[in-house]
N, C-alpha and C. Protein backbone atom coordinates (compact mmCIF):
# COMPACT_ATOMS: atom_id res chain seq x y z
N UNK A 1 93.31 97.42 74.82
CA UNK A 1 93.86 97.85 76.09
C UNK A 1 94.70 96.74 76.70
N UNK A 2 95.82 97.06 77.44
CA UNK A 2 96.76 96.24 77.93
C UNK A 2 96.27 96.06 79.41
N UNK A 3 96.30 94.89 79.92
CA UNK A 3 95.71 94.50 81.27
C UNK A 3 96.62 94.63 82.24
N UNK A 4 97.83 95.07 81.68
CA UNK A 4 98.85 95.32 82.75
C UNK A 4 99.55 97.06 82.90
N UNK A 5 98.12 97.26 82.70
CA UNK A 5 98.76 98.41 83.19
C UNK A 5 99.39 98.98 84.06
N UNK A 6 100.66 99.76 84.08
CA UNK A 6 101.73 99.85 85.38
C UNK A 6 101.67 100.98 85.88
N UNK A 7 100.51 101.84 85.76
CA UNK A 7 100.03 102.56 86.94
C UNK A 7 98.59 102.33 87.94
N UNK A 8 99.36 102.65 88.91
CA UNK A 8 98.58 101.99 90.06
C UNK A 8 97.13 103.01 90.63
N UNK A 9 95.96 102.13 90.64
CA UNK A 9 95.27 103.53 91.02
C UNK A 9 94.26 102.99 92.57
N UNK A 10 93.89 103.67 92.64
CA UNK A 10 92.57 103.26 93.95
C UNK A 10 91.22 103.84 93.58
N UNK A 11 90.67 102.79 93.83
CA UNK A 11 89.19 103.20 93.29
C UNK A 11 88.12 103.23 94.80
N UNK A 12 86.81 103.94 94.67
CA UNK A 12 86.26 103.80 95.58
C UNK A 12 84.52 103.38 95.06
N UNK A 13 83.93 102.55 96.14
CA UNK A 13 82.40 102.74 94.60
C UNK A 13 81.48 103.23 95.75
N UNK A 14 80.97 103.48 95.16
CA UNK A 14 79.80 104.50 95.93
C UNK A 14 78.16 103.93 95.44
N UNK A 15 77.66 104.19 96.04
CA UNK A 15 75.89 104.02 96.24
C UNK A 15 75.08 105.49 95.96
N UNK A 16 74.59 105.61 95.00
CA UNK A 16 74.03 106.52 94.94
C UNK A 16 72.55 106.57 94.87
N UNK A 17 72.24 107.38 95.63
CA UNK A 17 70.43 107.62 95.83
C UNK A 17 70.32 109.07 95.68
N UNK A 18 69.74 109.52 94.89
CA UNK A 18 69.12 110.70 94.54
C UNK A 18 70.51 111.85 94.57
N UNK A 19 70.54 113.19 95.67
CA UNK A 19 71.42 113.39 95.74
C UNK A 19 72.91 113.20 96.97
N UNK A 20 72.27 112.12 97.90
CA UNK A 20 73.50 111.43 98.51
C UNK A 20 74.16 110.34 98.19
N UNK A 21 75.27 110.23 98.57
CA UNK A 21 76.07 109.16 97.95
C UNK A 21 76.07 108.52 99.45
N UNK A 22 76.54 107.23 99.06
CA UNK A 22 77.20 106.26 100.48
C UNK A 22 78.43 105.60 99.90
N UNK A 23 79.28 105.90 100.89
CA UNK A 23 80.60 104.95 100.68
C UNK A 23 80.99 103.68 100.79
N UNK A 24 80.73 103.00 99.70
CA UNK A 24 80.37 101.75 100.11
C UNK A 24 82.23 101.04 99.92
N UNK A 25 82.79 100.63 99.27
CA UNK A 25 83.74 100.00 99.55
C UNK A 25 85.21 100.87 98.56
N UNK A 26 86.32 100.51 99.03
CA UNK A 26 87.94 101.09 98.69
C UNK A 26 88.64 100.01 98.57
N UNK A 27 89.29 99.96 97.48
CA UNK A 27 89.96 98.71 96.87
C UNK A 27 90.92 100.03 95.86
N UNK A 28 92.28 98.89 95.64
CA UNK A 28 93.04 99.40 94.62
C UNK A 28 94.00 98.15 93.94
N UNK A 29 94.50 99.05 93.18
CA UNK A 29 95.12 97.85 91.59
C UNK A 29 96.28 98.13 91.63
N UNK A 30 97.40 97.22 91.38
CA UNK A 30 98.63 97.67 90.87
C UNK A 30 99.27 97.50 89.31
N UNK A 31 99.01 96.31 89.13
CA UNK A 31 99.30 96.06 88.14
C UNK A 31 98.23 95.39 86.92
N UNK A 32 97.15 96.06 87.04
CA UNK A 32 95.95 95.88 85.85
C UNK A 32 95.15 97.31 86.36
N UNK A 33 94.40 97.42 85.22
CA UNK A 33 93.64 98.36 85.12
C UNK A 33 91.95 98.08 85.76
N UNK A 34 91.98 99.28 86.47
CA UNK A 34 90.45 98.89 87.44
C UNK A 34 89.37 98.40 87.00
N UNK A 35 89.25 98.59 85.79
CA UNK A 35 87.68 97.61 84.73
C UNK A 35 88.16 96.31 85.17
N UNK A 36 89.35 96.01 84.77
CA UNK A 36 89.36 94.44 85.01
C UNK A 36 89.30 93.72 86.32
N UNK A 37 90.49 94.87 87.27
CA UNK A 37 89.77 94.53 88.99
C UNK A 37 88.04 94.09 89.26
N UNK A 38 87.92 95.27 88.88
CA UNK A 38 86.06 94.84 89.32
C UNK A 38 85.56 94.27 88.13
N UNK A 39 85.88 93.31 87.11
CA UNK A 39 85.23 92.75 86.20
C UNK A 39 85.08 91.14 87.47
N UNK A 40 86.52 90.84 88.27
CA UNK A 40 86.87 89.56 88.71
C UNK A 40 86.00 89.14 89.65
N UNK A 41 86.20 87.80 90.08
CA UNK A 41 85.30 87.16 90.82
C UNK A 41 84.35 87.72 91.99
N UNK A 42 85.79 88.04 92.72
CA UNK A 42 84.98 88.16 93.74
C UNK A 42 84.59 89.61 94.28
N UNK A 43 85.06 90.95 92.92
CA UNK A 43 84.24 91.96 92.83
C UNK A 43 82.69 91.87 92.45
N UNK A 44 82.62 90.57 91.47
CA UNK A 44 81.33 90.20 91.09
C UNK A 44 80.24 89.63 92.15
N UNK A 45 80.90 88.84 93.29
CA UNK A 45 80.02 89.08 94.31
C UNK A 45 79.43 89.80 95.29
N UNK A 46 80.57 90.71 95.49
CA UNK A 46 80.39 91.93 96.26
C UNK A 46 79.69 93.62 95.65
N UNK A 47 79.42 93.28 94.16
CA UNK A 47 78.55 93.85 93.32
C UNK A 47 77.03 93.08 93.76
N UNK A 48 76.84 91.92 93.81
CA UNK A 48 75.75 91.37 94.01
C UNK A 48 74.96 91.21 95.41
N UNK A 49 76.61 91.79 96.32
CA UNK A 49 76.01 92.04 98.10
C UNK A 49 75.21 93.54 98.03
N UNK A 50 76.29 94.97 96.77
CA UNK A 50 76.03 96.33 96.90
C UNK A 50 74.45 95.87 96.61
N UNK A 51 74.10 95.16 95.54
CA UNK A 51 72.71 95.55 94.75
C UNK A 51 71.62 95.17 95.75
N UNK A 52 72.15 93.97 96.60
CA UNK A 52 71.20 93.46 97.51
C UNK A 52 70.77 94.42 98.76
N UNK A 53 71.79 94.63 99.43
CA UNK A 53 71.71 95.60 100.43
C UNK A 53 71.67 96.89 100.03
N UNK A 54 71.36 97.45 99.26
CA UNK A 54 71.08 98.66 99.10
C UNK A 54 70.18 98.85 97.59
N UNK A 55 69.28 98.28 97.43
CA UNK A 55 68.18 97.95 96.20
C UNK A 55 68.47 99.29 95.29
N UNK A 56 67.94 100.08 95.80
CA UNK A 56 67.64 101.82 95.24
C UNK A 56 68.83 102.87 95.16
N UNK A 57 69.78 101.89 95.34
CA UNK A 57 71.59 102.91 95.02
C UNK A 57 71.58 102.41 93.96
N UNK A 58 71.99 103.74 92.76
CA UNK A 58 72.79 103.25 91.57
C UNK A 58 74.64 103.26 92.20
N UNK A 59 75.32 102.11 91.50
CA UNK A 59 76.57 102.21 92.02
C UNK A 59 77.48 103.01 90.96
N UNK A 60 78.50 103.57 91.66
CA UNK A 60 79.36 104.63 90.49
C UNK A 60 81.02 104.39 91.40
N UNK A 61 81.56 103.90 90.15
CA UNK A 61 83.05 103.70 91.02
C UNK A 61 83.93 105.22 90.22
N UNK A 62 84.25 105.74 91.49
CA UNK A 62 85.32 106.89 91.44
C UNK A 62 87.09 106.49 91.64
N UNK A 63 87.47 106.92 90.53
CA UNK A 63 88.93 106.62 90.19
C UNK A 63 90.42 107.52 90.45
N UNK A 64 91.28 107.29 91.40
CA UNK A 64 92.22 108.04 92.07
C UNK A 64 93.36 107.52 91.54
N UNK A 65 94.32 108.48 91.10
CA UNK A 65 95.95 107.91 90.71
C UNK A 65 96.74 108.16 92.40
N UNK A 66 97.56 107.55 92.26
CA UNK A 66 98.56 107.52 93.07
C UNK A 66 99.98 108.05 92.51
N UNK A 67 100.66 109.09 93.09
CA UNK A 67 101.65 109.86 93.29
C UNK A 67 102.08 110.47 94.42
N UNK A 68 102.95 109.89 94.40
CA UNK A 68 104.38 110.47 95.13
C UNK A 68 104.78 111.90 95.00
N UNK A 69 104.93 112.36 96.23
CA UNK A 69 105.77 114.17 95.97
C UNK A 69 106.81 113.93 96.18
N UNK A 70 107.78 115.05 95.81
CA UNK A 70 109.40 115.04 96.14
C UNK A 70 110.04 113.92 95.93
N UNK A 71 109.57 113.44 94.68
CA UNK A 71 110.50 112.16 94.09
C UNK A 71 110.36 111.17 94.35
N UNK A 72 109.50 110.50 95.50
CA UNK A 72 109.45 109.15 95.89
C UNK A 72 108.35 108.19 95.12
N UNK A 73 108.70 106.89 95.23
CA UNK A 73 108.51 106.17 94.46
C UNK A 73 107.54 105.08 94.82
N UNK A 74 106.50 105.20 93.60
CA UNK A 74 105.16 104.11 93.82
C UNK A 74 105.50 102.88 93.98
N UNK A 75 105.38 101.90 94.78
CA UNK A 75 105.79 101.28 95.11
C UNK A 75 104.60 100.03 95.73
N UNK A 76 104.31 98.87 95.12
CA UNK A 76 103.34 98.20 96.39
C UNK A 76 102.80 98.06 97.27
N UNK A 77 103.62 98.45 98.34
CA UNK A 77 103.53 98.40 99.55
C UNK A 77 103.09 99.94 99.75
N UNK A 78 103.55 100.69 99.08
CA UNK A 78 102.88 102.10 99.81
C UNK A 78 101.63 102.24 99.33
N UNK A 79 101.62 101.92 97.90
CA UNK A 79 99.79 101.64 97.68
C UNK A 79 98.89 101.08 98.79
N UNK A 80 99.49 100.05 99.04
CA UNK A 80 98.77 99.65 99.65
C UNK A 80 98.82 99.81 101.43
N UNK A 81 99.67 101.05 101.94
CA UNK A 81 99.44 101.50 102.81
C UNK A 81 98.57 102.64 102.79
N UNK A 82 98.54 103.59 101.98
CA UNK A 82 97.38 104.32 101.34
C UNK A 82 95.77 104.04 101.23
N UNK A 83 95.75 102.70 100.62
CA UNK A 83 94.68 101.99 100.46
C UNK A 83 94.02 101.59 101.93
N UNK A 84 94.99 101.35 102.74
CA UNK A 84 94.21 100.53 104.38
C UNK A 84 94.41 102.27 105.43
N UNK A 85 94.98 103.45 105.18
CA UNK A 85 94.37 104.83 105.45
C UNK A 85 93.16 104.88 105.32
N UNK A 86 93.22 105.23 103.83
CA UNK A 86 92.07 104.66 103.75
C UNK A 86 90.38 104.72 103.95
N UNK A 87 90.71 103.44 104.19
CA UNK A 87 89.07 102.62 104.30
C UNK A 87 89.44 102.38 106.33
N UNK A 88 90.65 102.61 106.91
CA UNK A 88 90.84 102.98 108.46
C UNK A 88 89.85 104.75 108.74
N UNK A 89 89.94 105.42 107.98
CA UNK A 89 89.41 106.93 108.69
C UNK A 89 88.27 107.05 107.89
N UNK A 90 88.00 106.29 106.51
CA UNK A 90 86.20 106.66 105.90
C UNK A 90 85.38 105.60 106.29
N UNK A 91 86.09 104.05 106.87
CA UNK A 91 85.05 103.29 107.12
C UNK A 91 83.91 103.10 106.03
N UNK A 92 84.28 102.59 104.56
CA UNK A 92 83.20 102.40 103.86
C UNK A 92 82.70 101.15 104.23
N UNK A 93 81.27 100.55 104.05
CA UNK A 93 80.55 99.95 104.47
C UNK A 93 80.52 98.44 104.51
N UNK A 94 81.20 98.01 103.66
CA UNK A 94 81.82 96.44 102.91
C UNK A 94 83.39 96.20 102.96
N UNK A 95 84.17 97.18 102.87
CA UNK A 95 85.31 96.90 103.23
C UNK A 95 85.25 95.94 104.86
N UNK A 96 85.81 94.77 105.22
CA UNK A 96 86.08 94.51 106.35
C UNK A 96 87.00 93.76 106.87
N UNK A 97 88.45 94.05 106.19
CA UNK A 97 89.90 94.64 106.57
C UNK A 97 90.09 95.87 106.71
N UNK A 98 91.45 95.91 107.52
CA UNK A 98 92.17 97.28 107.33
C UNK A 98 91.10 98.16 108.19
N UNK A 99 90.24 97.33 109.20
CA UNK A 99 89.29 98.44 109.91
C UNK A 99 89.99 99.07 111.28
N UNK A 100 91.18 98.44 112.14
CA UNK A 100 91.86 98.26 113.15
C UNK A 100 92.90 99.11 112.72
N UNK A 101 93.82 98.73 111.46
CA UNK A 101 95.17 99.28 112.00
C UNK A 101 95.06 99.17 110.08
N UNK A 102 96.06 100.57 110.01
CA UNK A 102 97.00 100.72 108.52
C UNK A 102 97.89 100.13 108.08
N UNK A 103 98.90 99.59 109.70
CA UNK A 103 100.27 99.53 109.17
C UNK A 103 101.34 100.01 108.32
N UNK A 104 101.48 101.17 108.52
CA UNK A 104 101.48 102.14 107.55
C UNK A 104 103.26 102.27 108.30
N UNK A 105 104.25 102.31 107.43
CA UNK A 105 105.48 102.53 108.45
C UNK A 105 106.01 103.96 107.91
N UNK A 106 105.92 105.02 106.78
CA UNK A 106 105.78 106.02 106.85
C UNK A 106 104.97 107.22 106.73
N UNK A 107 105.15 107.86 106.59
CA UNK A 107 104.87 109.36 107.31
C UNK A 107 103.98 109.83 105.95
N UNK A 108 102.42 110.23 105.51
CA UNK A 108 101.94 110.52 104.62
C UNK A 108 101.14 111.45 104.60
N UNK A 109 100.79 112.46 103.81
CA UNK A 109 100.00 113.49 103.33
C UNK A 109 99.44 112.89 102.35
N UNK A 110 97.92 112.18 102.48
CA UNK A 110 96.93 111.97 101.45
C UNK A 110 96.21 112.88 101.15
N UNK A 111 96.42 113.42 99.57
CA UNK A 111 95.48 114.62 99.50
C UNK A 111 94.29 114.03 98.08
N UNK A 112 92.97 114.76 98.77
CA UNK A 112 92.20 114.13 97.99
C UNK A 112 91.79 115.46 96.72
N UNK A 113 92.24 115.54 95.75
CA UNK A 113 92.31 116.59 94.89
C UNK A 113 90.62 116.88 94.04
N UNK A 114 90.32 115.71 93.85
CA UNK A 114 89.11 115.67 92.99
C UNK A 114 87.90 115.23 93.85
N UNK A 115 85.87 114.98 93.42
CA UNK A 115 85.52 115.24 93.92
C UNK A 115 85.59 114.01 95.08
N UNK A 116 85.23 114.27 96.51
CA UNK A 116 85.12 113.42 97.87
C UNK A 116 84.00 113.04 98.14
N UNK A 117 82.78 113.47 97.66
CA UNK A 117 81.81 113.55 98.52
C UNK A 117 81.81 113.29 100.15
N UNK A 118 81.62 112.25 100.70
CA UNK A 118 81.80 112.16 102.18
C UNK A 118 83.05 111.64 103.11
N UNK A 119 84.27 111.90 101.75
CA UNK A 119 85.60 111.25 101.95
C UNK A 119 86.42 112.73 102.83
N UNK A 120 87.75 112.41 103.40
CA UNK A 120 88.71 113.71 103.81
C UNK A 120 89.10 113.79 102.87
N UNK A 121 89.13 115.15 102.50
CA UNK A 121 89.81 115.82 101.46
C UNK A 121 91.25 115.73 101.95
N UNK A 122 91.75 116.01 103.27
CA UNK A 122 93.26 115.23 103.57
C UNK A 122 93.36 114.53 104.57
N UNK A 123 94.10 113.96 104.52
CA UNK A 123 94.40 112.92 105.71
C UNK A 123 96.58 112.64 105.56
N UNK A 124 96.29 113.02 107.10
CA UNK A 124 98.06 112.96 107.07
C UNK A 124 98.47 112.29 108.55
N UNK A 125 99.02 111.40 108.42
CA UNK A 125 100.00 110.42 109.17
C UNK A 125 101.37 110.81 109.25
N UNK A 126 101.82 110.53 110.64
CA UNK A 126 103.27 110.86 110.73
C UNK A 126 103.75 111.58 111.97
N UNK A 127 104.92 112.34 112.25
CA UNK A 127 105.14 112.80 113.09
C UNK A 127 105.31 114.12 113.03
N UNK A 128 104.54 115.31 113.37
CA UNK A 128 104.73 116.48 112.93
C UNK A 128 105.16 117.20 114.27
N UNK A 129 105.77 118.52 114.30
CA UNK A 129 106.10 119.32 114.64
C UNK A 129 106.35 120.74 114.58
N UNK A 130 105.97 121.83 115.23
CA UNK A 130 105.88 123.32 115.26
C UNK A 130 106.61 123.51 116.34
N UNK A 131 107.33 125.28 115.93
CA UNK A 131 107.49 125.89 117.10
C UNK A 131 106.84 126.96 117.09
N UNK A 132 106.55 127.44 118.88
CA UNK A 132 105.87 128.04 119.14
C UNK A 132 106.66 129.21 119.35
């Protein structure tokens, strides 16, 4: 496997006890593949905060691609405005950036296609408008 892989994804890991999950932290990759994200340092400590603080969760990391509709283009920075959405409206438990503000400078429809458990299935930023 190539460590540079050039699609970008967001992962989320979760705590699992019996049949609830807890959302424990949202992180994403751009240019390597998520085994190796959370193989690194300082996923390895924050694996060793999940196990501590929460003894009796098995942990399970859930894996999201990132795409663009209507042609626009993946890009760094929008990952990673996506990424601080986010962990801004699910508040997982260890994340502690990105709790205040997105910074997000356009307009987005995050749709969550696969399963959520206690995540929004959408979440959309921007400026909308109807007429009545």
């Amino acid at each position: 496997m190539n460590p540079q892989d050039d699609d970008p994804y967001l992962y989320a890991i979760w705590g699992r006890f019996g049949s609830s999950a807890r959302l424990l932290y949202i992180g994403k990759t751009y240019d390597q593949y998520a085994g190796f994200r959370l193989a690194q340092k300082d996923h390895a400590r924050r694996r060793k905060t999940m196990m501590r603080q929460y003894p009796r969760h098995r942990l399970v990391v859930s894996l999201g691609e990132v795409k663009m509709s209507y042609g626009g283009k993946v890009t760094r920075s929008r990952v990673g405005e996506v990424e601080r959405q986010l962990i801004l409206t699910n508040r997982p438990d260890l994340n502690r950036q990105n709790l205040q503000n997105h910074g997000a400078k356009w307009a987005y429809v995050i749709e969550n296609s696969g399963s959520f458990g206690t995540m929004h299935r959408q979440l959309h930023f921007g400026l909308f408008g109807g007429k009545s």
